[in-house]
C-alpha atoms as a PDB file:
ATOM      1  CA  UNK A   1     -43.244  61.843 -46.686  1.00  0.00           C
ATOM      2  CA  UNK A   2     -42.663  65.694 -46.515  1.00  0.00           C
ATOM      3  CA  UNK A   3     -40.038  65.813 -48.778  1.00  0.00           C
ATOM      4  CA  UNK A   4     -42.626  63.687 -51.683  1.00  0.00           C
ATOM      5  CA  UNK A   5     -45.153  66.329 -50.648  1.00  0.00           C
ATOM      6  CA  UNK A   6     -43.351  69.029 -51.078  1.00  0.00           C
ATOM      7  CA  UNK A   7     -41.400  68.290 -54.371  1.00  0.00           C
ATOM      8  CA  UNK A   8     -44.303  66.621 -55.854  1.00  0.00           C
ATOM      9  CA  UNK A   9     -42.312  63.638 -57.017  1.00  0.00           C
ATOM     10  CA  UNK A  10     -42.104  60.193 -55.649  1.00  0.00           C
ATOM     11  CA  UNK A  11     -39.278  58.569 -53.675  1.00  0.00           C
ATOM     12  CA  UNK A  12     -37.747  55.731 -54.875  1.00  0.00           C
ATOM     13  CA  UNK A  13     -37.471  54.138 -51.869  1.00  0.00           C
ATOM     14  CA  UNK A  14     -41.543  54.350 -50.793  1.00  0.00           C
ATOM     15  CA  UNK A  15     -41.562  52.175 -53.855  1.00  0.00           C
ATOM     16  CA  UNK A  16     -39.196  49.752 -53.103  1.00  0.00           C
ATOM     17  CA  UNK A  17     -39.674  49.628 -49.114  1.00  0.00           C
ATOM     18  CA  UNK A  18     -43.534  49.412 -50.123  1.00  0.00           C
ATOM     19  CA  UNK A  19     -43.318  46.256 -52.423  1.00  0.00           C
ATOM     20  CA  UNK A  20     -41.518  44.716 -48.980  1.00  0.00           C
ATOM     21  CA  UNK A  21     -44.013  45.584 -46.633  1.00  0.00           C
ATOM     22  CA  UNK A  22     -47.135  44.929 -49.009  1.00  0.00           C
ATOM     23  CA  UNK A  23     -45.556  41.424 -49.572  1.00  0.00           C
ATOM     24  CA  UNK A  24     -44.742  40.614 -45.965  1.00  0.00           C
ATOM     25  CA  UNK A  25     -47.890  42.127 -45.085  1.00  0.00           C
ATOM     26  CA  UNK A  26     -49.494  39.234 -47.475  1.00  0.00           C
ATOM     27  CA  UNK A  27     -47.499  36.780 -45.907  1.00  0.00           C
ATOM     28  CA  UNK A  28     -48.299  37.220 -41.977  1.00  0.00           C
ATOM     29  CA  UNK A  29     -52.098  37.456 -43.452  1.00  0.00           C
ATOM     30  CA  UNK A  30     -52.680  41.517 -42.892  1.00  0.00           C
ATOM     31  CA  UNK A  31     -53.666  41.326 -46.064  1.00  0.00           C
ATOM     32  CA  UNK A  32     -54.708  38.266 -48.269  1.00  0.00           C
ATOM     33  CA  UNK A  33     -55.010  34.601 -47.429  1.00  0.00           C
ATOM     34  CA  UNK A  34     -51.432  34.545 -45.595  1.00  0.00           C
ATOM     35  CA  UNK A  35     -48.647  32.102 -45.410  1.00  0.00           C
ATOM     36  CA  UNK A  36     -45.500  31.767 -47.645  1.00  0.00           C
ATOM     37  CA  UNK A  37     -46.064  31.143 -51.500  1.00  0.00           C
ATOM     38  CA  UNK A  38     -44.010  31.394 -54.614  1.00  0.00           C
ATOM     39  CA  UNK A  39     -45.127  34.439 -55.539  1.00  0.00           C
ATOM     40  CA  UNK A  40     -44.936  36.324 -52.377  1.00  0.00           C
ATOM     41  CA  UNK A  41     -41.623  35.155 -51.802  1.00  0.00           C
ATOM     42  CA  UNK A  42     -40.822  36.443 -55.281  1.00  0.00           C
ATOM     43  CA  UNK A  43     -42.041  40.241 -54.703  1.00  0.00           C
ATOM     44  CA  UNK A  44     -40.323  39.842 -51.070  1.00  0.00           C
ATOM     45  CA  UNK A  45     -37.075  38.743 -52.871  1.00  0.00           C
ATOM     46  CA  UNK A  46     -37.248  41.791 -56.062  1.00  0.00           C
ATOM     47  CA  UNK A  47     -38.415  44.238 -53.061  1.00  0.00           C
ATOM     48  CA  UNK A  48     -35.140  43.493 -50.788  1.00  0.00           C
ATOM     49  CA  UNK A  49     -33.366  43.829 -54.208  1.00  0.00           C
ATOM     50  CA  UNK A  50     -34.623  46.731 -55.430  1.00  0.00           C
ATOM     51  CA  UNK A  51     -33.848  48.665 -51.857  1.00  0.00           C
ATOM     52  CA  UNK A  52     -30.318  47.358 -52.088  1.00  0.00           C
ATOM     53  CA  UNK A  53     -29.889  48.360 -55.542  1.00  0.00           C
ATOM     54  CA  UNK A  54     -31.514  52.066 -54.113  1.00  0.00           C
ATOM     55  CA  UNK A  55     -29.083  52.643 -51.393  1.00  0.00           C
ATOM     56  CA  UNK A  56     -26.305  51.350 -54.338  1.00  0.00           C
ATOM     57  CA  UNK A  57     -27.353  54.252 -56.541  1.00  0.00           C
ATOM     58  CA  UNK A  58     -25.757  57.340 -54.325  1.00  0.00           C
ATOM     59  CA  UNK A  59     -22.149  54.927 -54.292  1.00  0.00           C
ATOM     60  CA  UNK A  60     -22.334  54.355 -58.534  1.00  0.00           C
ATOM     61  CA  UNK A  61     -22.613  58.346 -58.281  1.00  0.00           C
ATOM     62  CA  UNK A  62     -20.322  59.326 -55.508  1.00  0.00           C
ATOM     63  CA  UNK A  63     -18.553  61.778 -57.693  1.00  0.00           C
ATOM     64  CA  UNK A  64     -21.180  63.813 -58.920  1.00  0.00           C
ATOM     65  CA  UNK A  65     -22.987  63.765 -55.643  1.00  0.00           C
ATOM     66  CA  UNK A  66     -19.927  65.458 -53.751  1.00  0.00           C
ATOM     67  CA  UNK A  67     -19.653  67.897 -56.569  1.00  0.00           C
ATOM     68  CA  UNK A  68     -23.253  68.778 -56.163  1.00  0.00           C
ATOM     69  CA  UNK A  69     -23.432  68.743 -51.956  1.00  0.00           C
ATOM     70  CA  UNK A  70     -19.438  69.387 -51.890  1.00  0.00           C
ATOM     71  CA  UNK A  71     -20.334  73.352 -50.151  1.00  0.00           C
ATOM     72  CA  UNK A  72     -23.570  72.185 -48.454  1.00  0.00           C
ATOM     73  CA  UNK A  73     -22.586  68.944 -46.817  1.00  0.00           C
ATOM     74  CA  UNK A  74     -19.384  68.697 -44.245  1.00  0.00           C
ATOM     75  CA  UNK A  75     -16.722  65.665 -44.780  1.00  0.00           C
ATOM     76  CA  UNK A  76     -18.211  64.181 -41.874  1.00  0.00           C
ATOM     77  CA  UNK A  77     -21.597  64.201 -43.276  1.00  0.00           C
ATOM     78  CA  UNK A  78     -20.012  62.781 -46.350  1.00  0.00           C
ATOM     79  CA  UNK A  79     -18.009  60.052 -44.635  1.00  0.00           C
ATOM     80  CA  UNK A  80     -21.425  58.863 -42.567  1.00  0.00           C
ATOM     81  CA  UNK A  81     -23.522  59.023 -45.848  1.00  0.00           C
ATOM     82  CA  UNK A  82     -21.217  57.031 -47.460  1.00  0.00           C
ATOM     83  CA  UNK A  83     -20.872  54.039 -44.891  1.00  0.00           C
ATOM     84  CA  UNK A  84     -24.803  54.149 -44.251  1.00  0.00           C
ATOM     85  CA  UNK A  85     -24.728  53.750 -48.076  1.00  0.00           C
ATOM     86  CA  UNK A  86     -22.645  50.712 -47.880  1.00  0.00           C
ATOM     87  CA  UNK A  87     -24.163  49.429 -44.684  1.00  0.00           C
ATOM     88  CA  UNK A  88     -27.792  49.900 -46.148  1.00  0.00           C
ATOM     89  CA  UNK A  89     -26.785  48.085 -49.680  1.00  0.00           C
ATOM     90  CA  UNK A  90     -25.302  44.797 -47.753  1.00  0.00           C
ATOM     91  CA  UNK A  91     -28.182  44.692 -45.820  1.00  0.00           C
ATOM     92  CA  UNK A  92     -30.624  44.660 -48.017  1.00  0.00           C
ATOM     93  CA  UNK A  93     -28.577  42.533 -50.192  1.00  0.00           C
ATOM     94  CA  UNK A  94     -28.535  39.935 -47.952  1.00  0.00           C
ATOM     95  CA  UNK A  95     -31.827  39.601 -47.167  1.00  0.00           C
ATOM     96  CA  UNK A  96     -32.853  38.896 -50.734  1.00  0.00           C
ATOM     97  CA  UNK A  97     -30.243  36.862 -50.687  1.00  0.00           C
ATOM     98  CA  UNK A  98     -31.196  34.777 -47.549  1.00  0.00           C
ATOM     99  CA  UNK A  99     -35.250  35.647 -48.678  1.00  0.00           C
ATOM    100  CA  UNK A 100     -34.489  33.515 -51.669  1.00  0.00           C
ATOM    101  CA  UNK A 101     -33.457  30.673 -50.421  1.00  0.00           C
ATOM    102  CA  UNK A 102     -36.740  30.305 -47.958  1.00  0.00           C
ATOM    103  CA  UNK A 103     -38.993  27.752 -49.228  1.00  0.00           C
ATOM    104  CA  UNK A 104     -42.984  28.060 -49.880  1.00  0.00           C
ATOM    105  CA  UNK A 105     -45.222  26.671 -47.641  1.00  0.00           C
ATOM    106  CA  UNK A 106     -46.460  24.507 -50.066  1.00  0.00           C
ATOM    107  CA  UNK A 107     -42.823  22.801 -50.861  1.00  0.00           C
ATOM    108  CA  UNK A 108     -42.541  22.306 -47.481  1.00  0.00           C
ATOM    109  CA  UNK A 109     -45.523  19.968 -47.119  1.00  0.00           C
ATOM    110  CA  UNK A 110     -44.752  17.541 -49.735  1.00  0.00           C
ATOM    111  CA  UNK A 111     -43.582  14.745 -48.114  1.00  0.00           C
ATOM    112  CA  UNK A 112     -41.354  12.374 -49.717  1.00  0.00           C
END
């Protein structure tokens, strides 16, 4: 939050991380009616997506990140970043993954 404060701009991962928690937050009923629907389960599913595809974003750009940090940042630094990176991306991945394959509330009442 500092670091949006101080350089005025917004983080790309308050937005992603927010859709997440605004969407789980309407599923456990903080906020809105609660309960699993379609639609919730498709923001929960684009927010897990979107975070992967954030933590992806410093590994499509390794190069010209190093060449930026290369003096600031040590080669442990580097090598930390980078698995954190990789680490962060699978996670993230996976839970839209396994998010998308949870079924609504409503599906799971029709009986057959």
């Amino acid at each position: 939050a500092y670091n949006i404060y101080r350089s005025r701009r917004i983080d790309l991962g308050v937005v992603t991380m927010g859709i997440v928690a605004l969407a789980s937050a309407m599923e456990l009923g903080i906020v809105g009616g609660g309960g699993l629907t379609s639609t919730i389960k498709m923001a929960e599913t684009f927010g897990c997506a979107l975070a992967a595809m954030n933590f992806a974003l410093p590994l499509l750009a390794w190069a010209r990140l190093t060449a930026a940090l290369g003096r600031k940042k040590s080669a442990f630094w580097f090598m930390i970043f980078f698995w954190y990176c990789i680490a962060m991306t699978a996670f993230w991945a996976i839970c839209a993954y396994k998010n998308n394959g949870r079924r609504p509330l409503s599906e799971k009442l029709v009986t057959k």
